[in-house]
Protein backbone atom coordinates (compact mmCIF):
# COMPACT_ATOMS: atom_id res chain seq x y z
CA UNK A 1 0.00 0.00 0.00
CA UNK A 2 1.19 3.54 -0.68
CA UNK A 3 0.65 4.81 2.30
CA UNK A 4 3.02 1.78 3.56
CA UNK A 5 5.99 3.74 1.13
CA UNK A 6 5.34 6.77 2.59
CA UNK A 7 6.26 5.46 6.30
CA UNK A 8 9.13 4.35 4.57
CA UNK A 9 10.49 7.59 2.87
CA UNK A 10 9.16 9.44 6.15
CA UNK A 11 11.72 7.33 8.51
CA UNK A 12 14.46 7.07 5.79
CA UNK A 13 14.53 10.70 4.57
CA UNK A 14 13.07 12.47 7.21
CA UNK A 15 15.11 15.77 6.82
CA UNK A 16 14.87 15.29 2.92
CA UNK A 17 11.32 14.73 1.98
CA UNK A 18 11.04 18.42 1.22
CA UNK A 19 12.93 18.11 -2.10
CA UNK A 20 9.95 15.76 -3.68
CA UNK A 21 7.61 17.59 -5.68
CA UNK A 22 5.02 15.08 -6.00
CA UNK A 23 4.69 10.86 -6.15
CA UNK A 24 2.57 8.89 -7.99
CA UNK A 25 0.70 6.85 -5.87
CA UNK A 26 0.14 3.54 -8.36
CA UNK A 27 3.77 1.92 -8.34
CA UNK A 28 5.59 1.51 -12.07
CA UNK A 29 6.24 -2.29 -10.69
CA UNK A 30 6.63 -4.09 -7.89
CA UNK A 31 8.60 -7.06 -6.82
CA UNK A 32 9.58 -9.11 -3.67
CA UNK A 33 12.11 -6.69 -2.16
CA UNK A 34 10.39 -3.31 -3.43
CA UNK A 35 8.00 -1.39 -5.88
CA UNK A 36 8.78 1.76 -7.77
CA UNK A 37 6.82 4.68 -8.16
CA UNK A 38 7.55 7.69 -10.79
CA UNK A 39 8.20 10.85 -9.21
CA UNK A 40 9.32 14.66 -9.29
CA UNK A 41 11.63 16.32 -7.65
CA UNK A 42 10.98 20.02 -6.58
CA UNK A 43 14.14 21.17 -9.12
CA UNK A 44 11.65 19.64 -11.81
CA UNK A 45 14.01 16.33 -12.32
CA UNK A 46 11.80 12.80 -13.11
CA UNK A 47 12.87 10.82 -11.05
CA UNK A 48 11.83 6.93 -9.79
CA UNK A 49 11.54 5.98 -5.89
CA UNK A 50 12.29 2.45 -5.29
CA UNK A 51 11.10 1.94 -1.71
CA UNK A 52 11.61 -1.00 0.22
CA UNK A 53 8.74 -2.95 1.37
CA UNK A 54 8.24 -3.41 4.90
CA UNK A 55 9.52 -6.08 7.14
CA UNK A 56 10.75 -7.59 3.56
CA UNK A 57 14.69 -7.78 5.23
CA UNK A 58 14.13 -9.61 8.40
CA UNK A 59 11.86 -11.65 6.36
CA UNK A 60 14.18 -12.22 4.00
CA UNK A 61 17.05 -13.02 6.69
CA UNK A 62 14.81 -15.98 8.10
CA UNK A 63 14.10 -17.16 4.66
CA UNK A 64 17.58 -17.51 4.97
CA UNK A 65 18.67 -19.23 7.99
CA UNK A 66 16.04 -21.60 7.98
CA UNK A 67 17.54 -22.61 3.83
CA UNK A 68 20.58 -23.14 5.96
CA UNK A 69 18.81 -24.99 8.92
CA UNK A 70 16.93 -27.22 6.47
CA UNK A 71 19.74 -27.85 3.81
CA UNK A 72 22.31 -28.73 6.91
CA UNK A 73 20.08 -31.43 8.42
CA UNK A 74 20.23 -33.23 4.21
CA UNK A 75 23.78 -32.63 4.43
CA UNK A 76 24.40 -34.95 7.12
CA UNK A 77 22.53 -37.71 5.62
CA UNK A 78 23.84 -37.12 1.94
CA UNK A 79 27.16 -35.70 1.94
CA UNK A 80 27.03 -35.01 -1.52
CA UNK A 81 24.01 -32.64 -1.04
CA UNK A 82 26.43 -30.15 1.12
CA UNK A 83 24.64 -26.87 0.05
CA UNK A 84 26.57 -24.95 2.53
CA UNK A 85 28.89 -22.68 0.94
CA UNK A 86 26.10 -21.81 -1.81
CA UNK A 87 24.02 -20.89 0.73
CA UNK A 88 27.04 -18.67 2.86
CA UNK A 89 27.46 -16.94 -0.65
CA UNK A 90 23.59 -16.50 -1.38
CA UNK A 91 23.11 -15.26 2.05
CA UNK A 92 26.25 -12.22 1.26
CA UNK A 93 24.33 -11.73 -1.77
CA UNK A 94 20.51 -11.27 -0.31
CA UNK A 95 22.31 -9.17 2.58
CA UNK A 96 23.48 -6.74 -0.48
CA UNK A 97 20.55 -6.53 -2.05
CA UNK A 98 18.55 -5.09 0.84
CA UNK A 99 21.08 -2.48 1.12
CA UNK A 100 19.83 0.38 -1.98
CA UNK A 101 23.29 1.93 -1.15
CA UNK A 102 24.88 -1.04 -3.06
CA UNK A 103 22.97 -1.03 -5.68
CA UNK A 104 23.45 3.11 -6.00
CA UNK A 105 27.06 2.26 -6.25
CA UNK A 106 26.77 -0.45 -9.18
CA UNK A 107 24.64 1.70 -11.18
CA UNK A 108 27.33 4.20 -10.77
CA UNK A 109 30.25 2.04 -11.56
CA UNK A 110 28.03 0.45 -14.72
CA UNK A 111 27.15 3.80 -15.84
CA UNK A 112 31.27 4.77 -15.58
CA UNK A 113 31.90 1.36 -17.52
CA UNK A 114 29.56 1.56 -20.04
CA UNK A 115 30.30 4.85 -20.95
CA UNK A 116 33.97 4.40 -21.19
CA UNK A 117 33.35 1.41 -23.44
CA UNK A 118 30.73 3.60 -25.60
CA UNK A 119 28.17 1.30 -25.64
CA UNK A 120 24.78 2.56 -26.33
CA UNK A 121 22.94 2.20 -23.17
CA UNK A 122 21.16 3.91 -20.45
CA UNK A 123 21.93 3.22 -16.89
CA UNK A 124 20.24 5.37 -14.80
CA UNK A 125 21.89 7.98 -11.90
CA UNK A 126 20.86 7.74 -8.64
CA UNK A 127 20.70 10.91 -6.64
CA UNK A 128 23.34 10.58 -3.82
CA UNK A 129 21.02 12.69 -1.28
CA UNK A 130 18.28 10.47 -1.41
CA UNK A 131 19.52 6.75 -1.34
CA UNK A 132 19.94 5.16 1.93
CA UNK A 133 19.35 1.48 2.89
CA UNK A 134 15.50 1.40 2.18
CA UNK A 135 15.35 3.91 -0.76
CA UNK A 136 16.78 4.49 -3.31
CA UNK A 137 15.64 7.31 -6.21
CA UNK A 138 16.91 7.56 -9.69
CA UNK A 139 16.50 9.08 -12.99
CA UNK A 140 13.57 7.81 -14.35
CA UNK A 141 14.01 6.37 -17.92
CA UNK A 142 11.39 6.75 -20.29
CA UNK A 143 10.90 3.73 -22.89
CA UNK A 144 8.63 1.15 -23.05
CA UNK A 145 9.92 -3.49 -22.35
CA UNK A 146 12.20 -4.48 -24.79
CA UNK A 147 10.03 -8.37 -25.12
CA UNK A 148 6.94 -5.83 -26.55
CA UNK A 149 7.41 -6.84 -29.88
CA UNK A 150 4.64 -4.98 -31.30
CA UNK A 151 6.45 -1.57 -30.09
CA UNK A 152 9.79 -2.79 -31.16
CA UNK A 153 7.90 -3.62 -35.00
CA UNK A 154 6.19 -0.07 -34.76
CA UNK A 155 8.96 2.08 -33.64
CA UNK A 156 11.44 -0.11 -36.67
CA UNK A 157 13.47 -0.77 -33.79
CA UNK A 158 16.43 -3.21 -35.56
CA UNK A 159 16.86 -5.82 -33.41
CA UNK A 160 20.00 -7.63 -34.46
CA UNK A 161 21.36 -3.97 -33.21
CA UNK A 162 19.12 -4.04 -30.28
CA UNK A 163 20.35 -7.28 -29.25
CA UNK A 164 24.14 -6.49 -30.05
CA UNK A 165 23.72 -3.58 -27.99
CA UNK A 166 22.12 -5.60 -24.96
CA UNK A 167 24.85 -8.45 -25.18
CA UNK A 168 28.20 -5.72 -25.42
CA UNK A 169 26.68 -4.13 -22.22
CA UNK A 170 25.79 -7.34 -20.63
CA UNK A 171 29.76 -8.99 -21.55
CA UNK A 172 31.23 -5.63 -20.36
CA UNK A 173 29.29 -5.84 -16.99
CA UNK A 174 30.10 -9.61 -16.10
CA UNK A 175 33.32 -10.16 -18.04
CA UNK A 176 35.31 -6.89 -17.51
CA UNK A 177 33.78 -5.37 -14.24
CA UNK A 178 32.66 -8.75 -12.65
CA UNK A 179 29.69 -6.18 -11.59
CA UNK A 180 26.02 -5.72 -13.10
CA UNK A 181 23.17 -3.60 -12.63
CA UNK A 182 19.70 -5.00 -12.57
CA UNK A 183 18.24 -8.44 -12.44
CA UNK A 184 18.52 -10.05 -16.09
CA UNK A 185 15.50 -10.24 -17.01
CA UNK A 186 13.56 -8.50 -20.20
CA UNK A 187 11.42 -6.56 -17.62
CA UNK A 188 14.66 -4.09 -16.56
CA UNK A 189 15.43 -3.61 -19.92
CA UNK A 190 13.41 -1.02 -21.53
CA UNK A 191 14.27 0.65 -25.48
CA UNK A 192 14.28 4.27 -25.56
């Protein structure tokens, strides 16, 4: 519920709220650890708000130390199924994610990459003054899912180029950086 992202931004950015102009109230998306709402800043910048939902971390920190509860008691009747250390790193991981600041500092250092390898591609900037651990605001980036095929036939989008495009900044994000931006998925990639 909105109001729910509200209580958010009011205990994450309490001495802040005064530079958003206005918030839509029906989110963009939402997923398991947040939803995103389009927004305006009182400079005029669009912006997105990608709030946290509530309780979602120490939910999410059970979740994971009752995998590791459950997946210990196989391990010591199958050896073999020892998911221990891929749990340890999945557990770093989750922690991570439910800290915005980290992902404010891979869309940084994606943006940086990406532009230094001129590939054509839009990572959005986060502004600094409003991401903390919760919430996170960004440009917003107009453009509509790159798996709408009818828009990608009407606009005469090419899509051997499209695709090109998607797999150069993809490569330069796992192979050269070892750091990416996004879950990879068609729904976080839009065409613009």
């Amino acid at each position: 519920p909105f109001d729910e992202v509200v209580q958010t931004l009011q205990e994450e950015l309490p001495e802040k709220l005064d530079l958003l102009h206005s918030i839509d109230t029906e989110p963009l998306s939402t997923a398991s650890l947040a939803q995103v709402h389009r927004a305006t800043l009182v400079d005029g910048r669009q912006v997105v708000i990608k709030a946290q939902h509530r309780g979602v971390a120490s939910l999410m920190r059970q979740d994971m130390a009752n995998l590791k509860s459950i997946l210990g008691v196989v391990a010591r009747f199958d050896k073999d199924a020892d998911f221990g250390p891929v749990v340890r790193e999945w557990t770093a991981e989750v922690l991570k994610e439910l800290d915005f600041r980290t992902e404010a500092t891979n869309m940084a250092e994606v943006r940086s990459l990406i532009d230094r390898r001129r590939i054509r591609a839009i990572v959005p900037a986060a502004v600094p003054e409003l991401v903390t651990p919760r919430v996170l605001v960004m440009d917003f980036c107009a453009g509509f899912p790159i798996r709408d095929t009818a828009r990608l036939d009407a606009f005469g989008v090419d899509r051997e180029v499209l695709l090109q495009r998607v797999c150069a900044a993809w490569a330069a994000q796992m192979h050269e950086a070892g750091v990416f931006n996004a879950d990879p998925h068609p729904g976080n990639i839009l065409v613009s």
